[in-house]
Structure formats: C-alpha cells, structure tokens
N, C-alpha and C. Protein backbone atom coordinates (compact mmCIF):
# COMPACT_ATOMS: atom_id res chain seq x y z
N UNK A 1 3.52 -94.64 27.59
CA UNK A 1 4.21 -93.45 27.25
C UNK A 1 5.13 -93.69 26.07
N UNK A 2 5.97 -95.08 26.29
CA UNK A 2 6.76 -94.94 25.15
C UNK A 2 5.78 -95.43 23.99
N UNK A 3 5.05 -95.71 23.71
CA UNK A 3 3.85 -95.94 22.66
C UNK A 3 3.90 -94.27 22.06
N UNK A 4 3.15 -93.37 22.99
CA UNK A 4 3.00 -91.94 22.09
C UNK A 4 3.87 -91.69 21.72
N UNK A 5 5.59 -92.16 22.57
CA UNK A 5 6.99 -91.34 21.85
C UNK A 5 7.03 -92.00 20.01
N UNK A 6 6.31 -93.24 20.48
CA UNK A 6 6.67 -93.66 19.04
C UNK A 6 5.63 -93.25 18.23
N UNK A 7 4.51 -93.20 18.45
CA UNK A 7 3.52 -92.88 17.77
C UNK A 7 4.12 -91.07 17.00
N UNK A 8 4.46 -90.48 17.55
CA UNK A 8 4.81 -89.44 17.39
C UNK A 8 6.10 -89.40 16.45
N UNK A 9 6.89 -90.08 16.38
CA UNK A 9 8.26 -90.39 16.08
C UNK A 9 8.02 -91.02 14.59
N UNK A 10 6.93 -91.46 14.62
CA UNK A 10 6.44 -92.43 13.18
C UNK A 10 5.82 -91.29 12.29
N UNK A 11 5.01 -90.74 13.03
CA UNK A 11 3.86 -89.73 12.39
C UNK A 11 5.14 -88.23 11.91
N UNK A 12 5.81 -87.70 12.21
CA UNK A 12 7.07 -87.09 12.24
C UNK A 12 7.80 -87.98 11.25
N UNK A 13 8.56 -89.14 10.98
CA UNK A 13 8.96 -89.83 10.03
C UNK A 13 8.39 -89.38 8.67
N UNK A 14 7.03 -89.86 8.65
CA UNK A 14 6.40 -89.53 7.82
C UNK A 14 5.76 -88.42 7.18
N UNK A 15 5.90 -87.72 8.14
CA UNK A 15 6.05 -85.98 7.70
C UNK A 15 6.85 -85.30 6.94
N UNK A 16 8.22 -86.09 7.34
CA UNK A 16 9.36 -85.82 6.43
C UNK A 16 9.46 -86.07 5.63
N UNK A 17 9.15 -87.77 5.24
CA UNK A 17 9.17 -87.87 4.14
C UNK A 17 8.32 -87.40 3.17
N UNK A 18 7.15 -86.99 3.65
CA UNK A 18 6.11 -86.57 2.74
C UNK A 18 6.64 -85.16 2.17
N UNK A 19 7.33 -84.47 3.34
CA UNK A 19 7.60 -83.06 3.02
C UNK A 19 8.93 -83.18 1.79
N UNK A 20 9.71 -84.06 1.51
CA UNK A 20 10.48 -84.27 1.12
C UNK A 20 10.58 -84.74 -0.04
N UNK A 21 9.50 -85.65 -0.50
CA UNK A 21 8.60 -85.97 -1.84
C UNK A 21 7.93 -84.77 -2.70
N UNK A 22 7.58 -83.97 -1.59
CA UNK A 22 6.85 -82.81 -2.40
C UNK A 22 7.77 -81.80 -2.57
N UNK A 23 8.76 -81.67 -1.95
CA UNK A 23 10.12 -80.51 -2.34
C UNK A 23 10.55 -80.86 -3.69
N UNK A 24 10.79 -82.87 -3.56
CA UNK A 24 11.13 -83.19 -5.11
C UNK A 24 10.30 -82.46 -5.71
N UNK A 25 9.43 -83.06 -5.63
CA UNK A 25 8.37 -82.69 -6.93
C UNK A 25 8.57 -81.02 -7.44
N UNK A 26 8.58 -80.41 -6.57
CA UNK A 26 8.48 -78.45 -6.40
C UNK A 26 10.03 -78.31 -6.83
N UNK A 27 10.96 -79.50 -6.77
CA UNK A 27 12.42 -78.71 -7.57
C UNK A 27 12.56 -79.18 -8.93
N UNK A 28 11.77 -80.53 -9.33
CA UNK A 28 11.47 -80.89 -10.51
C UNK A 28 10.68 -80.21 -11.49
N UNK A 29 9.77 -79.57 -11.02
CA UNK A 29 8.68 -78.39 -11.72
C UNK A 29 9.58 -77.57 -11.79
N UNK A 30 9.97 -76.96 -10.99
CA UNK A 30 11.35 -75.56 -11.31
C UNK A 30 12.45 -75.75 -12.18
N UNK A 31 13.10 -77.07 -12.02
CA UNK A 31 13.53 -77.40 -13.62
C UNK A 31 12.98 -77.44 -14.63
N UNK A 32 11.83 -77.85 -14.80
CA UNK A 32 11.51 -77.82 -15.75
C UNK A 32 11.10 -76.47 -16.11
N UNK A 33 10.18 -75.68 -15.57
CA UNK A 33 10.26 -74.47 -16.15
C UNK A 33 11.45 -73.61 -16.34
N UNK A 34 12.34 -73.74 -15.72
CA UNK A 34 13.81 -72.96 -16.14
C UNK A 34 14.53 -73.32 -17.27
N UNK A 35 14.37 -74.86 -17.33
CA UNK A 35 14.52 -75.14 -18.76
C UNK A 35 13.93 -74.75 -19.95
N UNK A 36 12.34 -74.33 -19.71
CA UNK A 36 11.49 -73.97 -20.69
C UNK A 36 11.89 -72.54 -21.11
N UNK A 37 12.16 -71.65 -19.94
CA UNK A 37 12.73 -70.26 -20.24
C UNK A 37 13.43 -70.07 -20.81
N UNK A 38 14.57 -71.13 -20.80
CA UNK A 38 15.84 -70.86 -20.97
C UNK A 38 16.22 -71.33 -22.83
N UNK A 39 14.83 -72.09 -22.88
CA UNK A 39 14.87 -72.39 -24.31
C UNK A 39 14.38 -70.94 -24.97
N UNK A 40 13.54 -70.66 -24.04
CA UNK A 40 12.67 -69.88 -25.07
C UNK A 40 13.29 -68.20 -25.43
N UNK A 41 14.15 -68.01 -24.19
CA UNK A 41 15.38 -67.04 -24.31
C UNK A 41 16.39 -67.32 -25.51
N UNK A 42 16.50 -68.36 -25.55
CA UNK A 42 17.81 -68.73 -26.49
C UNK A 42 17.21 -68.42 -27.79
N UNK A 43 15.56 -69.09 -27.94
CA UNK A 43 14.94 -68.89 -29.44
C UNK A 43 15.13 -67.32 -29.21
N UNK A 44 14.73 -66.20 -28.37
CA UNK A 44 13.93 -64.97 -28.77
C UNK A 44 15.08 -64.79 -29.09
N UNK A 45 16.27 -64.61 -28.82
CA UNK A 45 17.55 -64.13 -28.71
C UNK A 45 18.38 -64.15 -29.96
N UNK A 46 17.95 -66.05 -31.05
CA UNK A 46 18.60 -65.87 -31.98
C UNK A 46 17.65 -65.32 -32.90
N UNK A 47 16.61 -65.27 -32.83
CA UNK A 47 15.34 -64.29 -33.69
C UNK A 47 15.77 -62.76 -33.33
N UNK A 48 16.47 -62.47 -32.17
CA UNK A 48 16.50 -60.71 -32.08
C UNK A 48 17.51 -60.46 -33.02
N UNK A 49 18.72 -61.82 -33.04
CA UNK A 49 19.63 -61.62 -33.45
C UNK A 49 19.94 -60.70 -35.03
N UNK A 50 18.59 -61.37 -35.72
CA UNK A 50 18.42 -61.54 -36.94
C UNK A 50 17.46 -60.26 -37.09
N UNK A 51 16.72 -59.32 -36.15
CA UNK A 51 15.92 -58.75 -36.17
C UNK A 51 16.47 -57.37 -35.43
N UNK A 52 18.00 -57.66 -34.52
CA UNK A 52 18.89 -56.71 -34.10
C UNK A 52 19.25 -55.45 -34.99
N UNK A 53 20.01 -56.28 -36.32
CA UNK A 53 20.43 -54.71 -37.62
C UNK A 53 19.46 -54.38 -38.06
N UNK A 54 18.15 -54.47 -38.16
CA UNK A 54 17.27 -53.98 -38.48
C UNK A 54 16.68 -52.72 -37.55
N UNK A 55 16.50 -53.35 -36.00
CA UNK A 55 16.15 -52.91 -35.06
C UNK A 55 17.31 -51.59 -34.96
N UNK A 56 18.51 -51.38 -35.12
CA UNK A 56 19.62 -51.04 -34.50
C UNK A 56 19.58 -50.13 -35.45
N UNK A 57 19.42 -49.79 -37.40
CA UNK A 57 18.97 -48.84 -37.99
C UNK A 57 17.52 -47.82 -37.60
N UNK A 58 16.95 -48.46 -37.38
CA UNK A 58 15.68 -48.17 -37.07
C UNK A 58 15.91 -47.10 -35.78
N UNK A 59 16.84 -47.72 -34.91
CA UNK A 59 16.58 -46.43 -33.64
C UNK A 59 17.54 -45.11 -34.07
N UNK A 60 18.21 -45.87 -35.16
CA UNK A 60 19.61 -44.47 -35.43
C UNK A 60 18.38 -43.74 -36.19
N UNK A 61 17.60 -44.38 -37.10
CA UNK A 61 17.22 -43.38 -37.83
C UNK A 61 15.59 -42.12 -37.10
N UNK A 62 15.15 -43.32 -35.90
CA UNK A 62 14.64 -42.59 -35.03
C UNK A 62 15.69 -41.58 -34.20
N UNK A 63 16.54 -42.13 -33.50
CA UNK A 63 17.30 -40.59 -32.81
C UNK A 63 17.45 -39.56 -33.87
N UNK A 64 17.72 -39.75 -35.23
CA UNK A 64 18.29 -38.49 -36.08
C UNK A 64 16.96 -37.82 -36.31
N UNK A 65 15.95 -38.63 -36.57
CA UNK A 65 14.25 -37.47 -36.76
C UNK A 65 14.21 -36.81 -35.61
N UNK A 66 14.51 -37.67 -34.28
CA UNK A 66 14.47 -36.62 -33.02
C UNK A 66 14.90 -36.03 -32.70
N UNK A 67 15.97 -35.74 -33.44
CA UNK A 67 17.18 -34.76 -33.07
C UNK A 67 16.65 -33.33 -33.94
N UNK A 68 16.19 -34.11 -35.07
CA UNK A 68 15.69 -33.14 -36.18
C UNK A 68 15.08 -32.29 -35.64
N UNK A 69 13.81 -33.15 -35.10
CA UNK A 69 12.65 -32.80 -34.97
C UNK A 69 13.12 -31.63 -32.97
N UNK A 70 13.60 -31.81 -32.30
CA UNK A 70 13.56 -31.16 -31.73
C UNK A 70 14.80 -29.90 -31.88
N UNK A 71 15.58 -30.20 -32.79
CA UNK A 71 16.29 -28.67 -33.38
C UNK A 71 15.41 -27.79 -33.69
N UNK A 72 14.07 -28.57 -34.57
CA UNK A 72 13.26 -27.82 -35.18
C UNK A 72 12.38 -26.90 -34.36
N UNK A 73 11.94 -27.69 -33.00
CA UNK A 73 11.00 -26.94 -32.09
C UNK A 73 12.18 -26.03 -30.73
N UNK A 74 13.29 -26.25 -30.84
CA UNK A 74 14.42 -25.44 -30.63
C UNK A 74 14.25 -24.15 -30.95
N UNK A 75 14.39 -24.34 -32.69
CA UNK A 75 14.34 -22.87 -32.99
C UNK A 75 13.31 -21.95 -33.18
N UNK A 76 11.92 -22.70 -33.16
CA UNK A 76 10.50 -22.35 -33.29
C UNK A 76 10.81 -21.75 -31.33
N UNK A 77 11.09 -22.14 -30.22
CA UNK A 77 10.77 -21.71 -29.39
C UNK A 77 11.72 -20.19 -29.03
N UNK A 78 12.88 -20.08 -29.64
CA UNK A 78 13.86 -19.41 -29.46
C UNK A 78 13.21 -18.14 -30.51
N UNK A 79 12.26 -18.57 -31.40
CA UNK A 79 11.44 -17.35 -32.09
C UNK A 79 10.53 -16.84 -31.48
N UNK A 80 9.84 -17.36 -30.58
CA UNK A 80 9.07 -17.58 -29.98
C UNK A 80 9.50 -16.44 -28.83
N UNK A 81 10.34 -16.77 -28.35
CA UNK A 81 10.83 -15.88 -26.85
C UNK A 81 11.26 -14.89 -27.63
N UNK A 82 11.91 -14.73 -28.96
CA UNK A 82 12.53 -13.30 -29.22
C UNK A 82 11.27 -12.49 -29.70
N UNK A 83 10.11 -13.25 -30.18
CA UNK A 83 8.90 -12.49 -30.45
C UNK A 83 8.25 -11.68 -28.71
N UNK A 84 8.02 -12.55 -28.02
CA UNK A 84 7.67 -12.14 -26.30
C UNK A 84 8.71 -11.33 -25.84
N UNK A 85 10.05 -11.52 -26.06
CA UNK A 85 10.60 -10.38 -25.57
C UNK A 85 10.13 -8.84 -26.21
N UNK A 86 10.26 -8.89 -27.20
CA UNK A 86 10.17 -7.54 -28.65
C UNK A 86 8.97 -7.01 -27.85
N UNK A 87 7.91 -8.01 -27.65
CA UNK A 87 6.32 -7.62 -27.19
C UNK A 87 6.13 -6.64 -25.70
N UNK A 88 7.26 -7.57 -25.07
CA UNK A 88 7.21 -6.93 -23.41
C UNK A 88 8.03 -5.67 -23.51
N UNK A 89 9.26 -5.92 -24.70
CA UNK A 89 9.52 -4.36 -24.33
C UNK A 89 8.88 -3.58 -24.74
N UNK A 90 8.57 -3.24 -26.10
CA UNK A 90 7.14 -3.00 -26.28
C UNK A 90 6.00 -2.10 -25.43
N UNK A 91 5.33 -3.45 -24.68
CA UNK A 91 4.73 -2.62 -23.56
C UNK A 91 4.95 -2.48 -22.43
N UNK A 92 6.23 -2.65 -22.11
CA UNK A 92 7.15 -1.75 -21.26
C UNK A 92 7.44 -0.54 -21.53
N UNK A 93 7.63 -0.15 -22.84
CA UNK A 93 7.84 1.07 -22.95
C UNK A 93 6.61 2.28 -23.13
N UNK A 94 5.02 1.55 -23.47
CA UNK A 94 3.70 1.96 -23.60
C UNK A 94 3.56 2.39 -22.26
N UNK A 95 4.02 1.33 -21.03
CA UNK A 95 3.42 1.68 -19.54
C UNK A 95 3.99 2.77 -19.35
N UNK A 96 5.85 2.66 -19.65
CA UNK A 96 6.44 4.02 -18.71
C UNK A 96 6.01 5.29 -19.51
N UNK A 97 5.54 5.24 -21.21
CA UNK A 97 5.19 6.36 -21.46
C UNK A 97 3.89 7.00 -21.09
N UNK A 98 3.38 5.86 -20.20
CA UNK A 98 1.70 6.18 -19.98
C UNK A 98 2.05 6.79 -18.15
N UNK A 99 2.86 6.24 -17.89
CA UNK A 99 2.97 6.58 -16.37
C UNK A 99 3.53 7.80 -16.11
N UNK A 100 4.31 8.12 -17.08
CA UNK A 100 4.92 9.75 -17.43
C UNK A 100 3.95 10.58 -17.70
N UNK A 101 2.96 10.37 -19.08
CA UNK A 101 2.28 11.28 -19.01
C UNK A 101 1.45 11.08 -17.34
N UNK A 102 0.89 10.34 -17.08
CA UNK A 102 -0.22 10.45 -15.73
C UNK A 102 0.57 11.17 -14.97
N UNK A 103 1.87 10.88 -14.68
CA UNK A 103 2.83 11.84 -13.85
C UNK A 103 2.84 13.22 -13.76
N UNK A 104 2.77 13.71 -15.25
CA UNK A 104 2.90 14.83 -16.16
C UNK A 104 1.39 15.85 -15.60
N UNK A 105 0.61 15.03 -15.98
CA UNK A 105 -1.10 15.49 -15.12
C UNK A 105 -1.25 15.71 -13.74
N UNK A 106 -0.79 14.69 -12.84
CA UNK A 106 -0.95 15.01 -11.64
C UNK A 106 0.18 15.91 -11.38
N UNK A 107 1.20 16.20 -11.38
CA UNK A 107 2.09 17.33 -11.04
C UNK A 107 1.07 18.38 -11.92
N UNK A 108 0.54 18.69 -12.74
CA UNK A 108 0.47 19.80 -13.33
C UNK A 108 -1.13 20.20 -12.37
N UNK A 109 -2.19 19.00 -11.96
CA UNK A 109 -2.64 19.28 -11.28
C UNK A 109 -2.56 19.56 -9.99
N UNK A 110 -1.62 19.36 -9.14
CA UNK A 110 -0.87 19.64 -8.25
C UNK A 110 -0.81 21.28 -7.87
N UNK A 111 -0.08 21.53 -8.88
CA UNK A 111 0.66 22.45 -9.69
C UNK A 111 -1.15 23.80 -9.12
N UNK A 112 -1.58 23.14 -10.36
CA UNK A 112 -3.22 24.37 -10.30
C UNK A 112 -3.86 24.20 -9.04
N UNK A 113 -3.74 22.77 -7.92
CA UNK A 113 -4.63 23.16 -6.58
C UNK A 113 -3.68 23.92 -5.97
N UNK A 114 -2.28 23.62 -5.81
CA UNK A 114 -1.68 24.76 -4.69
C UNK A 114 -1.73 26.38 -5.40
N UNK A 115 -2.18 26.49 -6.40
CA UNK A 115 -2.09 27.96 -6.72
C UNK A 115 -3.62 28.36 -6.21
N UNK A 116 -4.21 27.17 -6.49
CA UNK A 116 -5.90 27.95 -5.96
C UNK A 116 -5.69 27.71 -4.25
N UNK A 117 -5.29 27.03 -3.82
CA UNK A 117 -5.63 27.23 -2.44
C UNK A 117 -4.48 28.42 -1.65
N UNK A 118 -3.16 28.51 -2.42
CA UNK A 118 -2.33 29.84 -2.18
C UNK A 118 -3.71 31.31 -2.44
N UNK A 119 -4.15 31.14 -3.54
CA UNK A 119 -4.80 32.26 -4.22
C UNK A 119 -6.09 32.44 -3.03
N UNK A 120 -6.68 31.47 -2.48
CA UNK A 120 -7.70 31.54 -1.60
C UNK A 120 -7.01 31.43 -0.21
N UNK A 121 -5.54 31.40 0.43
CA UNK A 121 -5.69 31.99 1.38
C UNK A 121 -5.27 33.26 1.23
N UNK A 122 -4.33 33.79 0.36
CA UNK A 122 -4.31 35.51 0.17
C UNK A 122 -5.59 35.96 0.44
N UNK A 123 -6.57 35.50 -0.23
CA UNK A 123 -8.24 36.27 -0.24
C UNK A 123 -8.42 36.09 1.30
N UNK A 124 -8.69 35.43 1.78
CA UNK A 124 -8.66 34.58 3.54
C UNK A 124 -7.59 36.12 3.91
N UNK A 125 -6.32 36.15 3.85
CA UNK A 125 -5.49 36.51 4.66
C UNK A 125 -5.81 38.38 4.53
N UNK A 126 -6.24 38.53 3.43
CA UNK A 126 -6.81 40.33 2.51
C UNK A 126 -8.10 40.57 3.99
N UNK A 127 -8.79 39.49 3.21
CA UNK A 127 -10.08 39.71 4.23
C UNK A 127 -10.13 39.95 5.91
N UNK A 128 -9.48 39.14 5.93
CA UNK A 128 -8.43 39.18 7.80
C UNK A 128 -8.34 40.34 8.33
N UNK A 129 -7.18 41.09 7.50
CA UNK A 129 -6.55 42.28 7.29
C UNK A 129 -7.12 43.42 7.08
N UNK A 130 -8.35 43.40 6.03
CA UNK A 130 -9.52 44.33 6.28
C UNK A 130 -10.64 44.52 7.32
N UNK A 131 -10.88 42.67 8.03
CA UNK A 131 -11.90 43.23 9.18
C UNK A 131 -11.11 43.57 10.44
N UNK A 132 -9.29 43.52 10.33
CA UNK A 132 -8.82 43.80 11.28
C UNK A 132 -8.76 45.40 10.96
N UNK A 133 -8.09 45.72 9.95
CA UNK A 133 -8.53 47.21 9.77
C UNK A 133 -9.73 48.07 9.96
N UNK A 134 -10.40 47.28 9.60
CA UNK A 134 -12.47 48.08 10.19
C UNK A 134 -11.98 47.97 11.73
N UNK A 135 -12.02 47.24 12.47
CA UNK A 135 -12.40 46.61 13.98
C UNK A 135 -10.69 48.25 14.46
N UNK A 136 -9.74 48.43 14.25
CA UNK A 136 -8.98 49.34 14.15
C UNK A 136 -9.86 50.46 14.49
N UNK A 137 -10.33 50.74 12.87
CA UNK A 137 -10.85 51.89 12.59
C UNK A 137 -11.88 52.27 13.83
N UNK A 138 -12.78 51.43 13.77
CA UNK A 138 -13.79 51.27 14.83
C UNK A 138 -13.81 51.61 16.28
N UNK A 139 -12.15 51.00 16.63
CA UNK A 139 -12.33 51.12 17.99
C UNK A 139 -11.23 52.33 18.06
N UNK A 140 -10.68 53.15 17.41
CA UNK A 140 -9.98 54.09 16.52
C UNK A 140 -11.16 55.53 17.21
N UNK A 141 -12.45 55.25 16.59
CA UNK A 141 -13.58 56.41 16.52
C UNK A 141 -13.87 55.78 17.64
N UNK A 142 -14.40 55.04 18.43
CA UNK A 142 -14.80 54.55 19.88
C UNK A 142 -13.95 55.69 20.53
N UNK A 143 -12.72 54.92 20.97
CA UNK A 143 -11.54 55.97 21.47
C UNK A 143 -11.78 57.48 21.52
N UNK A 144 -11.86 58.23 20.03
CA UNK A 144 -11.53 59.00 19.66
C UNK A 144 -13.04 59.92 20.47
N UNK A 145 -13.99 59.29 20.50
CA UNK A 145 -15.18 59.30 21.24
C UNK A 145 -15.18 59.73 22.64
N UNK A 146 -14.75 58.80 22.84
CA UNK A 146 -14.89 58.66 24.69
C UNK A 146 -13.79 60.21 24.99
N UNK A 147 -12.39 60.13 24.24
CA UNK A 147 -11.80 61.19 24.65
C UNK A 147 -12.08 62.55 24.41
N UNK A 148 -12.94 62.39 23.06
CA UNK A 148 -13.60 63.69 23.32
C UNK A 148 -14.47 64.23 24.35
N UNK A 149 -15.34 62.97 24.78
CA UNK A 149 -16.39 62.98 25.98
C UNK A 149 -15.81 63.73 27.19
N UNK A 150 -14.32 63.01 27.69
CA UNK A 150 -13.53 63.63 28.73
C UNK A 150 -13.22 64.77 28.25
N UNK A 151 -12.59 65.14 27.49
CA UNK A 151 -12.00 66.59 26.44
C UNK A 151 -12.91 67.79 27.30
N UNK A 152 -14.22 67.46 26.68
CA UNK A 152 -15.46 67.84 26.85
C UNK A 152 -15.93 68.25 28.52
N UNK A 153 -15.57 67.00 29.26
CA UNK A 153 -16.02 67.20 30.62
C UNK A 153 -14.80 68.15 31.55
N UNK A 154 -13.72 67.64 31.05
CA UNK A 154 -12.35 68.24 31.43
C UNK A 154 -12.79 69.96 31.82
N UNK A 155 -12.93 70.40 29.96
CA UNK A 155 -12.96 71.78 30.09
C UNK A 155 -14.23 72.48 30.61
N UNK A 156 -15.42 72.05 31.33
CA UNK A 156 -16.18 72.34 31.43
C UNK A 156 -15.96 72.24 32.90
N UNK A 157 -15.78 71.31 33.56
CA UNK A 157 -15.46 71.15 34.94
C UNK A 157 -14.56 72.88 35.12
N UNK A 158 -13.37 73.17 33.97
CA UNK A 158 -12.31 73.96 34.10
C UNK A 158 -13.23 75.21 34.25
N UNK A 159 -14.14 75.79 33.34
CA UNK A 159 -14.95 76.71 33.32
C UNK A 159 -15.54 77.03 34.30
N UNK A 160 -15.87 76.17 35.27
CA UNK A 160 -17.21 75.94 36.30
C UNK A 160 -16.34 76.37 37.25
N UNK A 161 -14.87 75.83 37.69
CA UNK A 161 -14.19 76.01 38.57
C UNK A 161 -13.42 77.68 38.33
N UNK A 162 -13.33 77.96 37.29
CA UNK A 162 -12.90 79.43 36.96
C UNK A 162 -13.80 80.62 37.33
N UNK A 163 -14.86 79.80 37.04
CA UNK A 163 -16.09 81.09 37.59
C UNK A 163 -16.64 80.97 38.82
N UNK A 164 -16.15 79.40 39.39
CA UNK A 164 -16.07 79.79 41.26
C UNK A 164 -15.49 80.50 41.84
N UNK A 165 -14.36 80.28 41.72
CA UNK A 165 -13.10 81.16 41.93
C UNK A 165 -13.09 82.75 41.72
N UNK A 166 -13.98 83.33 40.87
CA UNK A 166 -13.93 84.57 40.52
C UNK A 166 -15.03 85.13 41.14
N UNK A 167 -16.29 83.78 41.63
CA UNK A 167 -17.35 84.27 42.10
C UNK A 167 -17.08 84.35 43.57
N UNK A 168 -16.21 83.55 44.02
CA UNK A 168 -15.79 83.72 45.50
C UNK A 168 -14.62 84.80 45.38
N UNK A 169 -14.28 85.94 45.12
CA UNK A 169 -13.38 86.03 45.01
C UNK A 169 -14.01 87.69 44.63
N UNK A 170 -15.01 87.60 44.04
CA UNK A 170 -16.40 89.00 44.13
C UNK A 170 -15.52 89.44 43.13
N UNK A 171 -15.01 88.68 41.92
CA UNK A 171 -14.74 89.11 40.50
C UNK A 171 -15.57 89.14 39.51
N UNK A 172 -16.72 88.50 39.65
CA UNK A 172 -17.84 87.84 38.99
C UNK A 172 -18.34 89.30 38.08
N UNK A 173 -19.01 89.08 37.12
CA UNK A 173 -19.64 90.49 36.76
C UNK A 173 -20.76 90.52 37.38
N UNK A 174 -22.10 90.55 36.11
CA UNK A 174 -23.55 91.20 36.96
C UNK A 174 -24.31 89.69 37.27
N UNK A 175 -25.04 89.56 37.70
CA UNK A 175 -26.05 88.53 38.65
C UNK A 175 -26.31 87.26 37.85
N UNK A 176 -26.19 87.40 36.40
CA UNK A 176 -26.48 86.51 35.41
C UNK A 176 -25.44 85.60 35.37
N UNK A 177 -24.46 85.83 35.60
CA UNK A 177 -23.23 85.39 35.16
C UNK A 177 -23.02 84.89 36.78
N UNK A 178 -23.27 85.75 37.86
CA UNK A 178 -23.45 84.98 38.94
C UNK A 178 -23.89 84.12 39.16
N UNK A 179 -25.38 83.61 38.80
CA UNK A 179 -26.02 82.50 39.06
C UNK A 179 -25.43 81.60 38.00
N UNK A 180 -24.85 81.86 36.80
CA UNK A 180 -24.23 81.05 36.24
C UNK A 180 -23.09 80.06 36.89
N UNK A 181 -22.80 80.67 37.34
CA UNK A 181 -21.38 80.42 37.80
C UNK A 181 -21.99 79.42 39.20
N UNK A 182 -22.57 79.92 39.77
CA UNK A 182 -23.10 78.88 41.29
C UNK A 182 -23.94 77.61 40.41
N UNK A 183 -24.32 78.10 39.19
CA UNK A 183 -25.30 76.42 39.06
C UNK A 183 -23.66 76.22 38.35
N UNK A 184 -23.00 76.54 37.76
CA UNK A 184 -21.27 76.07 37.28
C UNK A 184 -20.95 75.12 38.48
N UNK A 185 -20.68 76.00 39.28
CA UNK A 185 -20.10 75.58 40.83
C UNK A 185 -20.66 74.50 41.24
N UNK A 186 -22.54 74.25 41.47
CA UNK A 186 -22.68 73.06 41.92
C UNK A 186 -22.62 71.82 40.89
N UNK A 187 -22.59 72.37 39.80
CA UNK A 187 -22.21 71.32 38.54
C UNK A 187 -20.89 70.31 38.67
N UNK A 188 -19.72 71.46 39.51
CA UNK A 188 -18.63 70.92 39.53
C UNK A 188 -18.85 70.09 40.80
N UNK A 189 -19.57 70.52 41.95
CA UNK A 189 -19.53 69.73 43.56
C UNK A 189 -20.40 68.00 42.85
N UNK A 190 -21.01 68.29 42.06
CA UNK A 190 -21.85 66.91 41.74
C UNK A 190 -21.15 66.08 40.79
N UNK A 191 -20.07 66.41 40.23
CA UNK A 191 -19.35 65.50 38.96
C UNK A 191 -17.94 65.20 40.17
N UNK A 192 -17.92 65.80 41.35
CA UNK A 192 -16.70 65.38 42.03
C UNK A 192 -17.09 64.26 43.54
C-alpha cells in the first residue's frame, strides 16, 4: 500500500513539475508577445504622430464639406416640403371644390325626386278622391234607387188601402173601380 501512496505521490510530483515548466514556457511566450505589441504600438504611434496634423486637417476639412454638404440637402429638402405642401393644398382645395359641386347635384337631385314623387302622390291622392267620389256618386243613385222603389211601394200600398176602405165602406163608384180596388186590396193582403 505504501508503494501506490508513493507511486502516486511521485507521478503527482511530476505532474507539477511538468505543469509548471509549461506555465513557464506559456508566461515566457506572453512576454514576449506583449513585448512585440508594445513595440509595435510605440512604432504606429510615433508614425501617427507624424501623420496626426495631417490626419487632424483632413477630418476638419471633411466635417466642414459635411456640414456643407448637408446644409445643402437641408435646404433642397425644406424646398421640397414647401413644394408638397403648395401641392396638397392645392388638391385639397380641387377635392372640397369637387365635393361641393357633387353636393350641389345630389341636393339638387334630391331636390327633383321629392318633387316627382310629391307630384305623383297628389296624382295617387286626385285619383283616390275621384274613385271615392264615383263609388259616392254610385252608391248616391243605388240609394236614391231603392228609395224610390219604397217611395213607389209606399204609395201604392196607400192607394190599395184607400180604395179598401171606400170599397168596404160602399163608397166605391161603378164595378170597374170595384174590382179594382179588391185586386188593390188583395195586392195589399200579399205585400203584408
């Protein structure tokens, strides 16, 4: 047993150290490349240095073209919207004069169906009024009909009964007028 502790204890030793050789190595490479950076920063740096006032005109004279240059499309767009406005009012004012007149039409047509359909129910309401006046008239002479019919039967019944009365009554004149009077008489017994 104590053999594997050591066996283990050795093999572990040597792990470390191995791991520990190669960290060198991995912090020695990292110097060195940090050193390499750090050179090569220092060169770009005194080359920008020298390449800085150059660089440093160069963007002034780029911001001032861009400044230019977008004053310029500034005022190109600000023409731009005062042209689209001018346009919309424009035909803003084409629509409402177009929606007025259409307005103008349909009220005026409006206007001509309620006079024709006023004008066609007067005709409707005339016509009404005349077949109510016929159907009047009509049942006017019906009426006027029938009461003559009674008128008619009234005074005849009256006659029939006048010349009973005179025939019972041995007022009657001569025999003609007698038998008149009895077919009178039974005229009246059969209508009662």
């Amino acid at each position: 047993m104590a053999s594997h502790q050591d066996k283990a204890s050795y093999q572990a030793g040597e792990t470390k150290a191995h791991t520990e050789e190669k960290a060198g190595q991995a912090m020695g490479a990292t110097k060195d490349t940090a050193q390499h950076a750090k050179d090569r920063a220092s060169d770009a740096a005194g080359h920008a240095t020298g390449k800085g006032q150059d660089a440093k005109e160069a963007t002034k004279q780029k911001a001032s073209d861009t400044g230019s240059y977008l004053g310029q499309k500034t005022e190109e767009a600000k023409h731009k919207a005062g042209e689209t406005t001018e346009a919309t009012k424009q035909k803003a004012g084409e629509t409402t004069e177009a929606t007025k007149q259409k307005a103008g039409e349909t009220t005026e047509a409006t206007k001509q169906k309620t006079a024709e359909a006023l004008e066609a129910a007067k005709q409707k309401a005339g016509e009404a009024g005349e077949y109510a006046k016929e159907s009047a008239v009509a049942g006017k002479d019906k009426t006027g009909s029938v009461i003559q019919q009674a008128t008619d039967q009234v005074k005849s019944a009256a006659v029939g009964a006048k010349d009973a009365v005179m025939s019972t009554l041995g007022m009657g004149g001569d025999n003609k007028e007698g038998d008149a009077g009895k077919k009178d008489s039974s005229t009246i017994t059969r209508d009662q």
